[in-house]
C-alpha atoms as a PDB file:
ATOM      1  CA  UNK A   1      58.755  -6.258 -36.008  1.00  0.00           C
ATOM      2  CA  UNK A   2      56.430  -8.905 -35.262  1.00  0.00           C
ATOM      3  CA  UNK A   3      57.009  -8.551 -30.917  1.00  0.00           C
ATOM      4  CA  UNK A   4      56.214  -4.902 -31.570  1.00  0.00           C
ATOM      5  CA  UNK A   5      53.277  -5.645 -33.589  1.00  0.00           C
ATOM      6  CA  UNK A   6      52.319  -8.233 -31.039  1.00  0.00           C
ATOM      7  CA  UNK A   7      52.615  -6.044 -28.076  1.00  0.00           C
ATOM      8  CA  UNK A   8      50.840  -2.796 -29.741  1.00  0.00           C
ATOM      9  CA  UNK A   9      47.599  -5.175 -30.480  1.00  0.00           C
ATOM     10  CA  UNK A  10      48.069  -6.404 -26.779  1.00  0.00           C
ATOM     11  CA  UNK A  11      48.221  -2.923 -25.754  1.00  0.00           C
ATOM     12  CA  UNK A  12      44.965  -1.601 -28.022  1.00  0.00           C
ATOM     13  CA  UNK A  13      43.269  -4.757 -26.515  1.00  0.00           C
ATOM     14  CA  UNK A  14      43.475  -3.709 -22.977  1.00  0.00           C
ATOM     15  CA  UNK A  15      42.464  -0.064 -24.194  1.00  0.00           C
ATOM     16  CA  UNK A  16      39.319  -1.807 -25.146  1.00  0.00           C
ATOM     17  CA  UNK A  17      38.645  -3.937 -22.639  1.00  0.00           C
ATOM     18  CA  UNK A  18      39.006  -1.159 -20.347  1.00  0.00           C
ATOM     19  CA  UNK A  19      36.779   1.440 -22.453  1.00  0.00           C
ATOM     20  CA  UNK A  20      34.369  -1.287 -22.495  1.00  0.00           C
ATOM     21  CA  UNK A  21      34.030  -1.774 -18.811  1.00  0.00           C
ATOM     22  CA  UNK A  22      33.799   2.279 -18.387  1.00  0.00           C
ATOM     23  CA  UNK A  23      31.289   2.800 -20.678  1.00  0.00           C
ATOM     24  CA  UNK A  24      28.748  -0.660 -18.901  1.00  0.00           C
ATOM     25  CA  UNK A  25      30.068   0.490 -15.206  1.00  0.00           C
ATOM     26  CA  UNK A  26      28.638   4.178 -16.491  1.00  0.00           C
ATOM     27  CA  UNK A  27      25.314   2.646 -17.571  1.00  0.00           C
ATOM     28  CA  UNK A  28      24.337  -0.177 -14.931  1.00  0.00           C
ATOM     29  CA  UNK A  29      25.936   1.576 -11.532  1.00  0.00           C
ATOM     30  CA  UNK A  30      23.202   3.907 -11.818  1.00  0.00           C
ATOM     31  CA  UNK A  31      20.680   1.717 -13.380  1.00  0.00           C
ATOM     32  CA  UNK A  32      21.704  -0.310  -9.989  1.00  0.00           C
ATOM     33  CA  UNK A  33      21.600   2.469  -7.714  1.00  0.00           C
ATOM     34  CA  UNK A  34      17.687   3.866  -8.704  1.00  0.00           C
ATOM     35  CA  UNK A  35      16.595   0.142  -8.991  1.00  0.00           C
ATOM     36  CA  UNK A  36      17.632  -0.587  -5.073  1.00  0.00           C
ATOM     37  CA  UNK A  37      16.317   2.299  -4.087  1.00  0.00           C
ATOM     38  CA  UNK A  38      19.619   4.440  -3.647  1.00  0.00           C
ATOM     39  CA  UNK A  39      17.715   7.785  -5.328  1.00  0.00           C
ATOM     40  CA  UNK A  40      14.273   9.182  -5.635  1.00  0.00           C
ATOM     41  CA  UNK A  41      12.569  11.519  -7.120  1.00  0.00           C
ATOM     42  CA  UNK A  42      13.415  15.128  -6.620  1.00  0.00           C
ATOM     43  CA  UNK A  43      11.793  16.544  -3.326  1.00  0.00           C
ATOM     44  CA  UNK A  44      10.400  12.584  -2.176  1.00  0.00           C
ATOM     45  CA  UNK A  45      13.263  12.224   0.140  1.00  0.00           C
ATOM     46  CA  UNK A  46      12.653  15.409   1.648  1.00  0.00           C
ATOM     47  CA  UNK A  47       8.532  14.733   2.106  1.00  0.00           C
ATOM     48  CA  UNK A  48       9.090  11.151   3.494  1.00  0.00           C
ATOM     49  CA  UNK A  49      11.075  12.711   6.044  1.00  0.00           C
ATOM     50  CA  UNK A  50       8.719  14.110   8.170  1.00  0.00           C
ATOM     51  CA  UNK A  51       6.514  11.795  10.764  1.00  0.00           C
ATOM     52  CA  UNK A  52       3.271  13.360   8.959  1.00  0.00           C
ATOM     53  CA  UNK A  53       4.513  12.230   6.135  1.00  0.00           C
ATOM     54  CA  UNK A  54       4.703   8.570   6.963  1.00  0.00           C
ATOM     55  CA  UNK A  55       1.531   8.853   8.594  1.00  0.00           C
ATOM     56  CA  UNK A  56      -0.036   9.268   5.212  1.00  0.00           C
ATOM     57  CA  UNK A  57       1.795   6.638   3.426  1.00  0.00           C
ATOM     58  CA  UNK A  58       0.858   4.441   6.331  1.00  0.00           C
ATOM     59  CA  UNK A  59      -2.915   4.998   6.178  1.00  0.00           C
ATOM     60  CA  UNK A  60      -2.934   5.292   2.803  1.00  0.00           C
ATOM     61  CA  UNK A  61      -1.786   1.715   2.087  1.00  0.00           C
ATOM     62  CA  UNK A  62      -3.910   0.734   5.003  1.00  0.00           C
ATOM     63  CA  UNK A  63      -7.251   1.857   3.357  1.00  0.00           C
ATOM     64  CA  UNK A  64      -6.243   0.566  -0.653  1.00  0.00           C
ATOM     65  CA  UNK A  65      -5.206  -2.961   1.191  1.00  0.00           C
ATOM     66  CA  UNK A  66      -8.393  -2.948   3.345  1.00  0.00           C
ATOM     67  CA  UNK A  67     -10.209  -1.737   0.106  1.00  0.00           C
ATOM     68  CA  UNK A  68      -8.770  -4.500  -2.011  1.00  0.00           C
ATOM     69  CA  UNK A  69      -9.724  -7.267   0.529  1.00  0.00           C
ATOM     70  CA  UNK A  70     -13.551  -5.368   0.771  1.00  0.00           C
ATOM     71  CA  UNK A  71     -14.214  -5.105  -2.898  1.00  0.00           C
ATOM     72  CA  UNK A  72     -13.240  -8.821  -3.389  1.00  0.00           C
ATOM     73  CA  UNK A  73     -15.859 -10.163  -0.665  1.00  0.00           C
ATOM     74  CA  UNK A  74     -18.244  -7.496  -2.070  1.00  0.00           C
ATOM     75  CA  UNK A  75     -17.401  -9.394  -5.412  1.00  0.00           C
ATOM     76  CA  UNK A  76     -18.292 -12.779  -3.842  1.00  0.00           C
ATOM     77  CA  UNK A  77     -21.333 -11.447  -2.309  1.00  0.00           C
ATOM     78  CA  UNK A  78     -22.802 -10.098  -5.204  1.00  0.00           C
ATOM     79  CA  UNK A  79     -21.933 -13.039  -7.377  1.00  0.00           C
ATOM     80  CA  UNK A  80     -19.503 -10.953  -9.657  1.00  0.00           C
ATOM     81  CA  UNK A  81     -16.386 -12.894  -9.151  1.00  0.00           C
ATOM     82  CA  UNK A  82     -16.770 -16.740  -7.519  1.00  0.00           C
ATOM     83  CA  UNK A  83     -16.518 -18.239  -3.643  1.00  0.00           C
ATOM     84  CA  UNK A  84     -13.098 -18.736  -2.688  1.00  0.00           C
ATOM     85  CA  UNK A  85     -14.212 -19.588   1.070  1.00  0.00           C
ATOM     86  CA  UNK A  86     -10.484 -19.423   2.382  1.00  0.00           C
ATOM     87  CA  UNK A  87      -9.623 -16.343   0.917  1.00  0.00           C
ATOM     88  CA  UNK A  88     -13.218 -15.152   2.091  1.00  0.00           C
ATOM     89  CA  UNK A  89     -12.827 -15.853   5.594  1.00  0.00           C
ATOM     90  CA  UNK A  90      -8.872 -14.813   5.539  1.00  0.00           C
ATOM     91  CA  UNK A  91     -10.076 -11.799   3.792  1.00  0.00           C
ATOM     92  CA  UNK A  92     -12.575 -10.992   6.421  1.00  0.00           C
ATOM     93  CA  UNK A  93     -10.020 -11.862   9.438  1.00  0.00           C
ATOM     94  CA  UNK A  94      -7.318  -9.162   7.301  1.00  0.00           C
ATOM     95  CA  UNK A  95     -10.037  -6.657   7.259  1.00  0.00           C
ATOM     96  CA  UNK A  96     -10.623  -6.703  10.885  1.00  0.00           C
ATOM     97  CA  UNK A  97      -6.834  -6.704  11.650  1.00  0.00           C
ATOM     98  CA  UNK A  98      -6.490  -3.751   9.441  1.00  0.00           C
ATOM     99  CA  UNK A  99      -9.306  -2.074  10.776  1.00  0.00           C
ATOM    100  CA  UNK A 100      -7.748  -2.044  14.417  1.00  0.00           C
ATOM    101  CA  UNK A 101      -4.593  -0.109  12.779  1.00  0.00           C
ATOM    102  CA  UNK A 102      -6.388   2.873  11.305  1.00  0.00           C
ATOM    103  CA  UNK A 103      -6.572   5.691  13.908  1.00  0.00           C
ATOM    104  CA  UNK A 104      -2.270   4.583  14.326  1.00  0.00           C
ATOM    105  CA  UNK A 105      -2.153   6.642  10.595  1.00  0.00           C
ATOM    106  CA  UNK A 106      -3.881   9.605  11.546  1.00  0.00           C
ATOM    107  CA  UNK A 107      -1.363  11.621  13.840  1.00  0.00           C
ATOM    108  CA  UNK A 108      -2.080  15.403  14.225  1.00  0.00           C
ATOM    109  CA  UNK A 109      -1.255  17.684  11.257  1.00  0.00           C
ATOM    110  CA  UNK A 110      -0.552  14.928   8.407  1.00  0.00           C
ATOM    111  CA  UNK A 111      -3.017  15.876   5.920  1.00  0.00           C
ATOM    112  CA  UNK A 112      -0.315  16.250   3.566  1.00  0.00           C
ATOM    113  CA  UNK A 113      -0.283  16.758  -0.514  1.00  0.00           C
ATOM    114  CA  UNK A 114      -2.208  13.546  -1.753  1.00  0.00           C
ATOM    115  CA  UNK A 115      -4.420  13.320   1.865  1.00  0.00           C
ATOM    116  CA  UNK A 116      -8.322  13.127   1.640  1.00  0.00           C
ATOM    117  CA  UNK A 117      -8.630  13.553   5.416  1.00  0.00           C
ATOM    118  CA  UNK A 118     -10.391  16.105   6.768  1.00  0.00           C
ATOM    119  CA  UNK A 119      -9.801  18.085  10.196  1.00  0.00           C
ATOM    120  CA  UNK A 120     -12.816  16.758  11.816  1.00  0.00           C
ATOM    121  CA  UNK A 121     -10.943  14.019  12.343  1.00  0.00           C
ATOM    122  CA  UNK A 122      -8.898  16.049  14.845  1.00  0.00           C
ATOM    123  CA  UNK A 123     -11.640  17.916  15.698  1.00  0.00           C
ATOM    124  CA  UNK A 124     -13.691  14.617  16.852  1.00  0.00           C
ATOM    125  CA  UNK A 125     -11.232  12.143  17.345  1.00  0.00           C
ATOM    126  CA  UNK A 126     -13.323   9.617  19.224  1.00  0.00           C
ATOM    127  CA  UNK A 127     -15.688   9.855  16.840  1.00  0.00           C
ATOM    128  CA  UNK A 128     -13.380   8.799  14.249  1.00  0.00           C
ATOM    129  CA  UNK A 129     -11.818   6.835  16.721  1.00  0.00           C
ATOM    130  CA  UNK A 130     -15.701   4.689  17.378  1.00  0.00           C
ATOM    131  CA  UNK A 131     -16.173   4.476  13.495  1.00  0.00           C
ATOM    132  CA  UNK A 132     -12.661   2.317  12.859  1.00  0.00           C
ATOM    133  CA  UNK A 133     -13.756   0.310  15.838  1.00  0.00           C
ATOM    134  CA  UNK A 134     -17.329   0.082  14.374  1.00  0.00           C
ATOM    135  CA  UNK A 135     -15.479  -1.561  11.006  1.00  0.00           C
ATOM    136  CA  UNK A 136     -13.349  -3.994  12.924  1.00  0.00           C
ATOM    137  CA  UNK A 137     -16.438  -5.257  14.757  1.00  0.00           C
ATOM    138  CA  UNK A 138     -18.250  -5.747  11.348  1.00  0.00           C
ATOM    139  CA  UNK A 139     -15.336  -7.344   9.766  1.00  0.00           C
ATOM    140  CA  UNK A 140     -14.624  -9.469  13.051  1.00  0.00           C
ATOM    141  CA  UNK A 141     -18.355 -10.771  12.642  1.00  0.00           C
ATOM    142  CA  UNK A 142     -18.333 -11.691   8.698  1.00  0.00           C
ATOM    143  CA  UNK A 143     -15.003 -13.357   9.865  1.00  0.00           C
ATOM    144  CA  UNK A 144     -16.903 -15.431  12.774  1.00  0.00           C
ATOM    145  CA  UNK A 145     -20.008 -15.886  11.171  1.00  0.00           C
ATOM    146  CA  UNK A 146     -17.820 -17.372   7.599  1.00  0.00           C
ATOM    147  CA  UNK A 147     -15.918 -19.641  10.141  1.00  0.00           C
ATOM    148  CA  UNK A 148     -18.617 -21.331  11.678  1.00  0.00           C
ATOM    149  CA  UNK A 149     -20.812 -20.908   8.979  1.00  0.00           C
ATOM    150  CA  UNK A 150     -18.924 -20.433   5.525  1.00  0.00           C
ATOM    151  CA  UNK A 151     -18.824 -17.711   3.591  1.00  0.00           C
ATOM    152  CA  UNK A 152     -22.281 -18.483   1.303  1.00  0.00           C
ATOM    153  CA  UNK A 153     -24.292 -18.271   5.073  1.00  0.00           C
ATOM    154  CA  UNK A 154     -22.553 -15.334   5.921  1.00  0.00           C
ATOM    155  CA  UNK A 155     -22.529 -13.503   3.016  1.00  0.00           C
ATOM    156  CA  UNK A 156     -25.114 -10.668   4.325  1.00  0.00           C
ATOM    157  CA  UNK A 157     -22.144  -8.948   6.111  1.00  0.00           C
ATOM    158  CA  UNK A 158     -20.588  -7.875   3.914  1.00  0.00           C
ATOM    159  CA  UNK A 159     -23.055  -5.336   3.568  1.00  0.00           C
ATOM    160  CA  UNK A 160     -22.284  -3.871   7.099  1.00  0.00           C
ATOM    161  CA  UNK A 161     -18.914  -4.125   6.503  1.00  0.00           C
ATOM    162  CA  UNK A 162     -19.653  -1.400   3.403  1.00  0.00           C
ATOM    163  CA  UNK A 163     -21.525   0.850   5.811  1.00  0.00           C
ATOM    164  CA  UNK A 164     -19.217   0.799   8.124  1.00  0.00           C
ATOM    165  CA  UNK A 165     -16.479   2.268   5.982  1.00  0.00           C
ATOM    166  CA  UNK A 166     -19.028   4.617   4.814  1.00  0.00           C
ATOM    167  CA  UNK A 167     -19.725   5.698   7.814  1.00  0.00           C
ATOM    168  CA  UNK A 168     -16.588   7.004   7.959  1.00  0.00           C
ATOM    169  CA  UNK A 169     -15.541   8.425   4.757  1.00  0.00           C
ATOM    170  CA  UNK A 170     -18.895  10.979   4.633  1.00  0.00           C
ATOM    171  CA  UNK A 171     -18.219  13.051   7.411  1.00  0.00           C
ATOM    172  CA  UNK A 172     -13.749  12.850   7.386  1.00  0.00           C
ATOM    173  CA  UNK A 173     -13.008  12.470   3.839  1.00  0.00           C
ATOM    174  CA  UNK A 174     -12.662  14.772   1.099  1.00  0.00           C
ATOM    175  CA  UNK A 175     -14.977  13.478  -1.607  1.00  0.00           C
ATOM    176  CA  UNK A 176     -13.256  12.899  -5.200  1.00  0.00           C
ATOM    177  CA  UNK A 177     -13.921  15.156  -7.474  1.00  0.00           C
END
């Protein structure tokens, strides 16, 4: 009687064990799968698809990366937030380097959902094409003038580096409502 009793409890054990690891396996394998990436959201696989589509992401992480690094100088400049000079002058040499990469995002017919581009982009592409080279001259500049200089001397340029991106966001972005 005791064997029997023995083996049923052995037997009810490995029941558990077994329900246990089914019911974990049901919660983390797709707690796993979402966390690495192996799903998104309804319809995002579909949008990222398309090369217009990854032009926007592109350029869109391009401008809130370039404005990051602008509003921090701007920050410096004004006094808001104090001089870091190496994060100044690596800020200003970023800015420049992300400036030449702009017109790379803007491929014909990717003003998708979420886009603030305009079609006079299209419509005046070296335009557009001048202004980004306008803001990686004015970045390059601050950069120069902070490495020879520091940032303190050279402080004054961040101003044109401002205008510049101005200067393109009037006439080929949607303004925020």
């Amino acid at each position: 009687m005791l064997a029997r009793s023995s083996a049923l409890i052995t037997q009810r054990s490995q029941t558990m064990k077994k329900l246990a690891i089914t019911l974990v396996s049901a919660v983390l394998v797709p707690l796993l799968v979402v966390s690495c990436g192996g799903a998104t959201a309804p319809g995002a696989a579909a949008q990222a698809d398309t090369p217009e589509n990854a032009a926007f992401n592109f350029r869109d992480g391009l401008m809130k990366a370039i404005a990051w690094k602008v509003g921090k100088l701007r920050g410096m400049a004004q006094g808001e937030i104090p001089v870091d000079e190496a994060f100044a002058k690596k800020s200003a040499h970023d800015v420049a380097a992300l400036a030449g990469m702009i017109t790379e995002g803007f491929i014909p017919n990717s003003i998708v959902q979420g886009s603030a581009a305009t079609p006079e982009i299209w419509m005046n592409f070296p335009d557009f094409t001048q202004k980004a080279a306008d803001l990686k001259a004015a970045a390059q500049a601050l950069a120069d003038a902070a490495d020879q200089n520091g940032f303190e001397a050279s402080k004054g340029l961040v101003d044109a580096v401002g205008k510049s991106c101005g200067g393109c966001h009037r006439p080929y972005r949607k303004r925020q409502e």
